[in-house]
C-alpha atoms as a PDB file:
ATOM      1  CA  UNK A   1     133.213 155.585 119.794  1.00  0.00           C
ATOM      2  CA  UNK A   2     133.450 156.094 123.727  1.00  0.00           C
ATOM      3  CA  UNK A   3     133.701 152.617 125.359  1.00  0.00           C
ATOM      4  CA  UNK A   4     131.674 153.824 128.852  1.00  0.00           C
ATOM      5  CA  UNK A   5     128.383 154.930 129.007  1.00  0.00           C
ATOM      6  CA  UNK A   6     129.213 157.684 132.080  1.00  0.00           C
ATOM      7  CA  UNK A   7     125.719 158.993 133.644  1.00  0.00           C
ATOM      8  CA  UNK A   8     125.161 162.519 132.962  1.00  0.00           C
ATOM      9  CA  UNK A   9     125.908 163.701 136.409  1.00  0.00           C
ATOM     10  CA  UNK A  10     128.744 162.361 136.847  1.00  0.00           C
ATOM     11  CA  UNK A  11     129.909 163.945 133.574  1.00  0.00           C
ATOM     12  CA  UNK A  12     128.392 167.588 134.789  1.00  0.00           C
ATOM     13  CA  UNK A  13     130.217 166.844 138.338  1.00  0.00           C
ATOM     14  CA  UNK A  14     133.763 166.471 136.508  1.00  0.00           C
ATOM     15  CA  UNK A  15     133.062 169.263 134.494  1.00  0.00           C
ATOM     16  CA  UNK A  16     131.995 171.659 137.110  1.00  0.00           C
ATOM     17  CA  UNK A  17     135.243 169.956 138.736  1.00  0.00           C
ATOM     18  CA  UNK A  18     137.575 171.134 135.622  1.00  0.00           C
ATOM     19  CA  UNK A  19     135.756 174.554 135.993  1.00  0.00           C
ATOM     20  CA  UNK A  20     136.164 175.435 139.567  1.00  0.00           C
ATOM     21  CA  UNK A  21     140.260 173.936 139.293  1.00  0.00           C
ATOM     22  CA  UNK A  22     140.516 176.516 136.527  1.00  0.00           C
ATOM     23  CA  UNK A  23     138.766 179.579 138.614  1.00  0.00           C
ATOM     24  CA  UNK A  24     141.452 178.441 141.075  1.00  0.00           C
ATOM     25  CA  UNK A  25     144.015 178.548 139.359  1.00  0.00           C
ATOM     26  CA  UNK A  26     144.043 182.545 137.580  1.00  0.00           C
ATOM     27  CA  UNK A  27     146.660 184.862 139.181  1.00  0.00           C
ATOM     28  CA  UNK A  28     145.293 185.680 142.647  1.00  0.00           C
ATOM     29  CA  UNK A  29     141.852 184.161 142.127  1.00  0.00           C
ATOM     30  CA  UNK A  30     138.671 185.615 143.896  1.00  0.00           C
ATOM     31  CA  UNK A  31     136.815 183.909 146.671  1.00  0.00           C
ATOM     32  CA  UNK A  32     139.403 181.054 147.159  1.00  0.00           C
ATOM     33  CA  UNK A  33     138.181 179.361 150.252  1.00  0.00           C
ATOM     34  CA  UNK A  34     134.427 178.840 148.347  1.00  0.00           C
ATOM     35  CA  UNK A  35     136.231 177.621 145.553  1.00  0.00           C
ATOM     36  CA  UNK A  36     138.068 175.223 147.568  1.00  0.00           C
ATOM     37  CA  UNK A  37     135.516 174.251 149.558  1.00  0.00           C
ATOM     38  CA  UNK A  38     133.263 173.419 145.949  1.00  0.00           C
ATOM     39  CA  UNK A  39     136.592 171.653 144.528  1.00  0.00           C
ATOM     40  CA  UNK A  40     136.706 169.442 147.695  1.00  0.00           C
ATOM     41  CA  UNK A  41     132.541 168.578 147.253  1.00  0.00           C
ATOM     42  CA  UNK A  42     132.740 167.994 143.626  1.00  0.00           C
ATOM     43  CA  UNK A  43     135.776 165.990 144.246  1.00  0.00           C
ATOM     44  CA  UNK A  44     134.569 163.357 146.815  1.00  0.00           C
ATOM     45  CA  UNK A  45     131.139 163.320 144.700  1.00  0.00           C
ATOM     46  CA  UNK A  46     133.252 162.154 141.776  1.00  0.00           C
ATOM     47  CA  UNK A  47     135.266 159.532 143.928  1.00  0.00           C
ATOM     48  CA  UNK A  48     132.027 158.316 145.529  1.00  0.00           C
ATOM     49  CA  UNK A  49     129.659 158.234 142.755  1.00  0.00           C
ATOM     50  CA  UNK A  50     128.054 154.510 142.552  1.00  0.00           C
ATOM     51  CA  UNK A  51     129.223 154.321 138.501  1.00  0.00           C
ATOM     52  CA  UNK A  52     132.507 153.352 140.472  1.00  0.00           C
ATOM     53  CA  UNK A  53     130.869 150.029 142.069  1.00  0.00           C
ATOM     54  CA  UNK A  54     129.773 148.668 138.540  1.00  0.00           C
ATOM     55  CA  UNK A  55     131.811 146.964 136.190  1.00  0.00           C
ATOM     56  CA  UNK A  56     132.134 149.562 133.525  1.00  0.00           C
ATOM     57  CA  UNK A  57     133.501 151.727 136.625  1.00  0.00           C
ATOM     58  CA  UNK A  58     136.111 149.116 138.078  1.00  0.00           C
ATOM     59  CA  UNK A  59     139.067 149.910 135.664  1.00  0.00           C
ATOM     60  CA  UNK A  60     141.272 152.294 135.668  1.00  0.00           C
ATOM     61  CA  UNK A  61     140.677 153.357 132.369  1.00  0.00           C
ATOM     62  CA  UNK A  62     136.930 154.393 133.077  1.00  0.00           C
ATOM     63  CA  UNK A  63     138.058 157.472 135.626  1.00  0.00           C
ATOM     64  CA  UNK A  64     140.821 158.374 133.155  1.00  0.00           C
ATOM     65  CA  UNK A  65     137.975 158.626 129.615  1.00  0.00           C
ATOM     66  CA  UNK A  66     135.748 160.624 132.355  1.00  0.00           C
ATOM     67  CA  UNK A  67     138.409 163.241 132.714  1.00  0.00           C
ATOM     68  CA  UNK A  68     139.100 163.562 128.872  1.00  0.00           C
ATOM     69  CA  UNK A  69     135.485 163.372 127.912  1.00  0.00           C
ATOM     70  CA  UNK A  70     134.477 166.241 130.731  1.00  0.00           C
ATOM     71  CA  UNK A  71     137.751 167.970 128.954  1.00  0.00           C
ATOM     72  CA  UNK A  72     136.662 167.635 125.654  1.00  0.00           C
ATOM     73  CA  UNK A  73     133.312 169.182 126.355  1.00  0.00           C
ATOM     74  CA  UNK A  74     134.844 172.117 127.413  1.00  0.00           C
ATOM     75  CA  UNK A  75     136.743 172.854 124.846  1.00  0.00           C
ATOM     76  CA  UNK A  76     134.066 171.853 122.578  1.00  0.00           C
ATOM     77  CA  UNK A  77     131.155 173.993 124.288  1.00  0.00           C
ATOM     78  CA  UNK A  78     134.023 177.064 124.335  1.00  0.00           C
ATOM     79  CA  UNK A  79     134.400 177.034 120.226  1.00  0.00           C
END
């Protein structure tokens, strides 16, 4: 059972985050100063979402199951 209840957009912003780090990093990748400019946006969205300021978003722990949960529907959506 996951222990944090992440809102949906924060979930689609690490995703799209996971995505654009993988576009980035291919063998001489296409359009690399978008896709750095995107990684950049998604990443301060992520850092400054407000699920941070709660309690359920105070540990440690909470950015770290956001990661492997955005990870894990990947992987899952790709098989």
């Amino acid at each position: 059972m996951d222990r944090h209840l992440f809102p949906h957009d924060l979930i689609r912003a690490q995703q799209q985050w996971h995505d654009t780090y993988r576009a980035l990093a291919v063998p001489r990748p296409r359009r690399t100063t978008e896709l750095r400019r995107r990684l950049l946006a998604l990443s301060v969205r992520i850092h400054w979402h407000p699920f941070w300021s709660t309690p359920a978003g105070r540990t440690p722990a909470a950015r770290v199951e956001l990661r492997q949960r955005a990870a894990e529907g990947r992987t899952r959506g790709a098989a």
